[in-house]
Protein backbone atom coordinates (compact mmCIF):
# COMPACT_ATOMS: atom_id res chain seq x y z
CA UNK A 1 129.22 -38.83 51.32
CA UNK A 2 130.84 -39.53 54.92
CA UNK A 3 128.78 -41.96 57.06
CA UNK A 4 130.39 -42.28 60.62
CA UNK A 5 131.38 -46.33 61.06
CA UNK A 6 131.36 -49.01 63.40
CA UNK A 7 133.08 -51.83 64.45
CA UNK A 8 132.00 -53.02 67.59
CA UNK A 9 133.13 -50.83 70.35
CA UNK A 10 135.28 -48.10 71.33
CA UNK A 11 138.93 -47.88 69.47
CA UNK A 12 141.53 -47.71 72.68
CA UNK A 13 142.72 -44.78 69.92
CA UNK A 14 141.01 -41.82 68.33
CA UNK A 15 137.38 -41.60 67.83
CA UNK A 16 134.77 -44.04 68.49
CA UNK A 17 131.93 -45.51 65.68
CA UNK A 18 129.16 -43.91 65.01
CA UNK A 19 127.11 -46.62 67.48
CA UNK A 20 129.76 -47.24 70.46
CA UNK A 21 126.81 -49.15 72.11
CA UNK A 22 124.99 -51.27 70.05
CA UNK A 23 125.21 -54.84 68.45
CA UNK A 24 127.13 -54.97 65.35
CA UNK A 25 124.80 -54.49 62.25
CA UNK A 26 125.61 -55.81 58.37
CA UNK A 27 126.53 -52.25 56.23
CA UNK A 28 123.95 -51.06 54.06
CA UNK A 29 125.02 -48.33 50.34
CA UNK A 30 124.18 -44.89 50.85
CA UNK A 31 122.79 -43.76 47.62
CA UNK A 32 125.23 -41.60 45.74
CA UNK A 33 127.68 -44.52 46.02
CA UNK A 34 131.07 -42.26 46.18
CA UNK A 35 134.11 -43.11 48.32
CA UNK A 36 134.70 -45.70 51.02
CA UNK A 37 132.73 -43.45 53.39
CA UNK A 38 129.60 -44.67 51.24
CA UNK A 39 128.94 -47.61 53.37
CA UNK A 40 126.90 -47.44 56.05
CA UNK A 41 125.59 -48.69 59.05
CA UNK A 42 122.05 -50.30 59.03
CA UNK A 43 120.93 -49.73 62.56
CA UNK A 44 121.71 -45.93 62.52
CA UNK A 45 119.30 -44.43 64.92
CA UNK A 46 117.48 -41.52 64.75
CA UNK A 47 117.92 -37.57 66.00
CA UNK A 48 115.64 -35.70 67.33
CA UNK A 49 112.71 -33.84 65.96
CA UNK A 50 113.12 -29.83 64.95
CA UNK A 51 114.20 -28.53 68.32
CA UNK A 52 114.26 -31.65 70.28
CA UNK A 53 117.65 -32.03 72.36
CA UNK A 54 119.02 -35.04 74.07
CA UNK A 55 117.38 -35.32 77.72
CA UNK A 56 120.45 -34.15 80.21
CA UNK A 57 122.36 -32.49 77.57
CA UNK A 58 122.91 -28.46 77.89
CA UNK A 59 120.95 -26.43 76.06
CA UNK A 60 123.02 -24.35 72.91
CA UNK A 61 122.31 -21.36 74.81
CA UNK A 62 124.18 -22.59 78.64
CA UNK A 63 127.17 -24.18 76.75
CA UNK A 64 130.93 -22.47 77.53
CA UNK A 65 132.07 -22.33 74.01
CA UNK A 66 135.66 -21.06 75.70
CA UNK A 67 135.78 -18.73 72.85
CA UNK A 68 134.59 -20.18 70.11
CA UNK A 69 131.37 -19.76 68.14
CA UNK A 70 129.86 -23.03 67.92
CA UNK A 71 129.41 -26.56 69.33
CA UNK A 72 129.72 -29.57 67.47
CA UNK A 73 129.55 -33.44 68.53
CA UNK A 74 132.13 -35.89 66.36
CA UNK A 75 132.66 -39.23 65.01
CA UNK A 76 135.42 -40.68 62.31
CA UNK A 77 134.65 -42.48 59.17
CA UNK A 78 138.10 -43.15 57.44
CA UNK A 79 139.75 -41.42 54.61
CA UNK A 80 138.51 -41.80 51.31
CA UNK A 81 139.90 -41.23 47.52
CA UNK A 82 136.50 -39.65 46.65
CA UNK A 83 134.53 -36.96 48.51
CA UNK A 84 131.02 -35.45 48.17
CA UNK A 85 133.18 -32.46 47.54
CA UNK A 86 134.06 -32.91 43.69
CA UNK A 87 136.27 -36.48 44.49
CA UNK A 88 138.92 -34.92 46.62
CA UNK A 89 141.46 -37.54 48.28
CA UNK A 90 141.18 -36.79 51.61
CA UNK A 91 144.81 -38.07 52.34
CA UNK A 92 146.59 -35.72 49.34
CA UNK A 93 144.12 -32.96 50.07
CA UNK A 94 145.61 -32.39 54.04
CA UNK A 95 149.15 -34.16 53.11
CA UNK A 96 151.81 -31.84 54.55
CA UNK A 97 149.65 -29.35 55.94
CA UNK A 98 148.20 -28.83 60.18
CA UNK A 99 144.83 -29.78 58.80
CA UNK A 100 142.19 -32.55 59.63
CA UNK A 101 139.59 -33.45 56.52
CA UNK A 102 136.36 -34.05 57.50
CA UNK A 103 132.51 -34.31 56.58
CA UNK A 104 130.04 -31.52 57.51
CA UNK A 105 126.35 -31.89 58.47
CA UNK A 106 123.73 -31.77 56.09
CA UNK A 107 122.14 -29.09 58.01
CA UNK A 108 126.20 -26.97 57.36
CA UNK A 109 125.78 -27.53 54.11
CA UNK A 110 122.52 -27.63 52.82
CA UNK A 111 122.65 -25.86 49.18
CA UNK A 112 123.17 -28.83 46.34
CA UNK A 113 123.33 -28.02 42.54
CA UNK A 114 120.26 -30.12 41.29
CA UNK A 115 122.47 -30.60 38.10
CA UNK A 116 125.01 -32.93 39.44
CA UNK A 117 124.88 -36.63 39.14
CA UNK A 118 121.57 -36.79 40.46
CA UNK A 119 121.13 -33.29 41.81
CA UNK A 120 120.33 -32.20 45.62
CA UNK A 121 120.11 -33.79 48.97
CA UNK A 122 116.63 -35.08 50.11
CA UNK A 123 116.14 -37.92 52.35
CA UNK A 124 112.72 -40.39 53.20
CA UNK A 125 111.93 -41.59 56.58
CA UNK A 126 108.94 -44.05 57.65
CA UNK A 127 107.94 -45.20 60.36
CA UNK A 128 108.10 -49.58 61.30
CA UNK A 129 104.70 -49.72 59.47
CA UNK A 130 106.01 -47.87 56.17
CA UNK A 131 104.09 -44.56 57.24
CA UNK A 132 106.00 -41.88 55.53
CA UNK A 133 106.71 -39.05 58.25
CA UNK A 134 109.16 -36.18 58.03
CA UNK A 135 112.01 -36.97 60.71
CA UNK A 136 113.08 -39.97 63.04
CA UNK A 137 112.57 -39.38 66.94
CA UNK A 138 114.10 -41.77 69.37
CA UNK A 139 114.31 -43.19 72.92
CA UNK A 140 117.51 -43.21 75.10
CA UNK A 141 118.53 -43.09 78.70
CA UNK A 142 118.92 -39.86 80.34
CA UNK A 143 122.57 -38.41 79.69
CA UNK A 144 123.56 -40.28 76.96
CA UNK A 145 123.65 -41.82 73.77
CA UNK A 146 124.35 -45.81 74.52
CA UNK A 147 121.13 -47.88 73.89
CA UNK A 148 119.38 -45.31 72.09
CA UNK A 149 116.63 -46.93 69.96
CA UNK A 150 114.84 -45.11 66.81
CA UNK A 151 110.93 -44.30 67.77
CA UNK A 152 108.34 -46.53 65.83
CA UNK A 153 111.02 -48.72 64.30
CA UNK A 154 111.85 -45.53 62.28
CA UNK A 155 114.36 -45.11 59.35
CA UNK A 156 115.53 -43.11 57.07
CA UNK A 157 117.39 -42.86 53.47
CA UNK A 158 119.24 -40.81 51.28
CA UNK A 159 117.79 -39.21 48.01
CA UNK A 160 120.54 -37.76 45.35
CA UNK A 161 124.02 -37.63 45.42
CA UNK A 162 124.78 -34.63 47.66
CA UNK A 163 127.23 -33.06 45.69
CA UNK A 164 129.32 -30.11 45.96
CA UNK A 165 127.09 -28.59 49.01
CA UNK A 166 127.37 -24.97 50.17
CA UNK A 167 125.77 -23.21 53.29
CA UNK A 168 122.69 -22.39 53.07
CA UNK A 169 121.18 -18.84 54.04
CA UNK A 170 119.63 -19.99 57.32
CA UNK A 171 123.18 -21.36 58.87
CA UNK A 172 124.93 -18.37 61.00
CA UNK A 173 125.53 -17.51 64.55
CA UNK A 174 122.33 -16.31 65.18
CA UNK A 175 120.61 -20.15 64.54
CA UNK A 176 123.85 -21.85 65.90
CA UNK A 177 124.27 -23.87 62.97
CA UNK A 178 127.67 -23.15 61.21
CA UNK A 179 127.91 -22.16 57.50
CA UNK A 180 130.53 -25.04 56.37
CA UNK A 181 130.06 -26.23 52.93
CA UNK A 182 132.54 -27.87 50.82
CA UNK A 183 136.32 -26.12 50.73
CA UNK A 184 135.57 -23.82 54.14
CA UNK A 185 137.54 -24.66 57.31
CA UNK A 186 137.62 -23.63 61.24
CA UNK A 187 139.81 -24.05 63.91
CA UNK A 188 138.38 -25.58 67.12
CA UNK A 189 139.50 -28.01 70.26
CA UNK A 190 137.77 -30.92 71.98
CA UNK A 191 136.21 -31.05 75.16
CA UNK A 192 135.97 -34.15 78.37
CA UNK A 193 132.14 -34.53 78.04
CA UNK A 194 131.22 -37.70 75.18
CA UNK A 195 127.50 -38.14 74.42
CA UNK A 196 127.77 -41.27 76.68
CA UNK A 197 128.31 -39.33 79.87
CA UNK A 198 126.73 -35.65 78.90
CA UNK A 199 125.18 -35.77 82.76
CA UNK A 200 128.93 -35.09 83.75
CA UNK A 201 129.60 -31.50 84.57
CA UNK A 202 133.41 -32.23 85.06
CA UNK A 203 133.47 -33.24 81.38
CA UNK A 204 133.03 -29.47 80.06
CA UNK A 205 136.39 -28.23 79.69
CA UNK A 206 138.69 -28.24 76.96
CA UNK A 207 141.60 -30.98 76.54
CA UNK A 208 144.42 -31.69 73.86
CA UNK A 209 145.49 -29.07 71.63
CA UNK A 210 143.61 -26.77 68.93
CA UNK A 211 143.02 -28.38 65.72
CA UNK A 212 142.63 -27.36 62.23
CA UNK A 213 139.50 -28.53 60.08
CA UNK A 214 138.83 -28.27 56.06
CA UNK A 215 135.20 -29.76 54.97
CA UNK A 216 136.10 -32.30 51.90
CA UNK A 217 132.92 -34.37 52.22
CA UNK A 218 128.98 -34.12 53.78
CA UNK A 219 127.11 -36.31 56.59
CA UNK A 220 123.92 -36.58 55.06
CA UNK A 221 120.69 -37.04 57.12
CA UNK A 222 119.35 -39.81 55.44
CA UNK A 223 121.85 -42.27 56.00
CA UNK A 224 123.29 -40.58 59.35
CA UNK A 225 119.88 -39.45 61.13
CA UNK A 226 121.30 -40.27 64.56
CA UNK A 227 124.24 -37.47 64.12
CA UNK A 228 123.74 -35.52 61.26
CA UNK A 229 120.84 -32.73 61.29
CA UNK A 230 119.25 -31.61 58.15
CA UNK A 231 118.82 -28.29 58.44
CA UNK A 232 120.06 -24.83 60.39
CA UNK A 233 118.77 -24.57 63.55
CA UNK A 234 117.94 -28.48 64.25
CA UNK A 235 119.58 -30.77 66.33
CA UNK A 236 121.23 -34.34 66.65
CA UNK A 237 120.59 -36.99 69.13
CA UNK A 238 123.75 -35.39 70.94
CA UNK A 239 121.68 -32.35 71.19
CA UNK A 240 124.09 -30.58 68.72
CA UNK A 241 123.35 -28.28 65.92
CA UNK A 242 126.76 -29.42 64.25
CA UNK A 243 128.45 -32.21 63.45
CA UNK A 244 131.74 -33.42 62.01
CA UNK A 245 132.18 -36.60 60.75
CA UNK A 246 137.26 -36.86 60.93
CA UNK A 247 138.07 -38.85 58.12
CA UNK A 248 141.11 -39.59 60.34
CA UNK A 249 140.82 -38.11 64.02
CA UNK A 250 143.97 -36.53 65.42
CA UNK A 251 145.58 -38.22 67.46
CA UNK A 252 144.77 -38.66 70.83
CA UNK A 253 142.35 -40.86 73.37
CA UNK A 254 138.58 -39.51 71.88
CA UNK A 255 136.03 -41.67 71.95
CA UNK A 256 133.27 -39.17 69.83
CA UNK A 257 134.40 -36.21 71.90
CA UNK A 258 132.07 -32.84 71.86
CA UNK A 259 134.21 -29.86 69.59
CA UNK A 260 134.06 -26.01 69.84
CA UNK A 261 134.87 -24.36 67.10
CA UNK A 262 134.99 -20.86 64.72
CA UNK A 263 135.18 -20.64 61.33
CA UNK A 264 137.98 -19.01 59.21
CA UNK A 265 139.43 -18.92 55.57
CA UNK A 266 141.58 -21.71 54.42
CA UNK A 267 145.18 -21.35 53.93
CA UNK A 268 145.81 -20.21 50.09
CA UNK A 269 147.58 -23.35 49.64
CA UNK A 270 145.04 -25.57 50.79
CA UNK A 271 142.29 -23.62 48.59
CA UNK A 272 144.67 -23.71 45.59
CA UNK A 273 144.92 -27.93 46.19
CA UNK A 274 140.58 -28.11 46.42
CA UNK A 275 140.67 -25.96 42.90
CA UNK A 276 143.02 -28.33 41.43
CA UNK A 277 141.48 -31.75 42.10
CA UNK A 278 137.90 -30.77 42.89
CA UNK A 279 135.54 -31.60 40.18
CA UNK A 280 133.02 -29.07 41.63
CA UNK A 281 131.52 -25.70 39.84
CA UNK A 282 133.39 -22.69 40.58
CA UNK A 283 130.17 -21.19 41.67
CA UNK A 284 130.03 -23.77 44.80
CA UNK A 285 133.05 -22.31 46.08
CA UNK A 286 133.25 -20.05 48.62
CA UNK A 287 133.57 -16.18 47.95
CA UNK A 288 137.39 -15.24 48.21
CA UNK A 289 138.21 -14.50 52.38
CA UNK A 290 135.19 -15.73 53.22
């Protein structure tokens, strides 16, 4: 599964790690163990509670989605040789073709065959003193994301493998939360605004050109509570329903840029490439046009 990276700081290129402001941390194994994208970082912090949106940060329903349907924040972790998604490349799956791989949220995705390699997608949080609670809060400065700190020393971490995810029933237009399981794809562009600097109202409009997006691996929440909600309808610490973790970013200056976006089929070629290398039950692909 895709966990978004860091290296210290902002790339002068493309998108910026998971944790643009904080210390370097050692990398801690997610779990499942599949693909480079396994490794992550041990000072992820945590999202909000159910409903709880980033303090400055538009609400879902004031956002100018120019179009689209839905609003997404970003990150990058890398391309990998094995996805969530059944083991798909994510350089020979988008080789040749105008599309970008990249890892959905949990919360896109949250149907897991209980069958495979470990079955489903569950995750454990506790508190600093080992308390077991359901979901990490945290503390930031108004407006953005840099020196956010998880609430009560909390932490969380991933339970099964996360395999082969499809939308669940909640996910839709209605909740805001977009139905993008493994093999499904959207078109979308990015916006100014960055979660460092979401107080900004010059930063809502659109730049660069419109991009094309095909889900090959999932964000979990366990591993990735600071970005990646766990179910439809909740929110990151980016105040963000969705979230998409570029295995490589287009290219571009981005430094974790907000993304609106719709969904649409994938091309027939780029289904007909998932079929062939995915290791994934037919059943956890998506309905033909859909």
């Amino acid at each position: 599964p895709s966990c978004p990276v860091y290296d210290g700081g902002p790339p002068p290129l493309a998108f910026a790690p998971a944790m643009a402001s904080a210390p370097s941390s050692p990398m801690r194994r997610v779990s499942a163990g599949l693909g480079a994208a396994s490794m992550v970082a041990a000072a992820l912090l945590g999202p909000a509670a159910a409903g709880e949106g980033l303090r400055g940060a538009r609400s879902s329903a004031t956002r100018e989605l120019f179009g689209h349907t839905y609003y997404a924040s970003t990150t990058r972790y890398g391309d990998t040789p094995m996805t969530s998604c059944g083991e798909l490349d994510t350089v020979e799956l988008v080789k040749g073709t105008e599309y970008y791989a990249v890892a959905s949220a949990q919360a896109m995705q949250a149907d897991f065959p209980e069958e495979l390699h470990g079955g489903g997608c569950r995750w454990e949080c506790r508190n600093g003193g080992g308390r077991p609670i359901e979901r990490c809060e945290y503390d930031h400065p108004k407006g953005t994301l840099s020196n956010s700190v998880p609430r009560d020393g909390c932490s969380c971490v991933q339970k099964g493998s996360c395999m082969c995810g499809k939308a669940g029933s909640d996910a839709g237009e209605a909740i805001g939360t977009a139905p993008m399981g493994c093999f499904t794809c959207g078109r979308g562009q990015f916006l100014q605004m960055t979660p460092y600097d979401m107080g900004n109202p010059e930063g809502h409009v659109l730049i660069g050109e419109e991009v094309k997006v095909v889900v090959a691996d999932v964000c979990p929440y366990g591993p990735n509570y600071m970005w990646c909600p766990a179910k439809a309808g909740e929110v990151n610490a980016a105040g963000a329903k969705n979230h998409l973790d570029f295995a490589t970013p287009p290219p571009g200056r981005y430094n974790n840029n907000f993304f609106v976006f719709t969904v649409e089929p994938c091309s027939e070629e780029l289904m007909q490439r998932m079929r062939n290398n995915s290791s994934c039950p037919e059943s956890t692909f998506p309905s033909p046009g859909a």
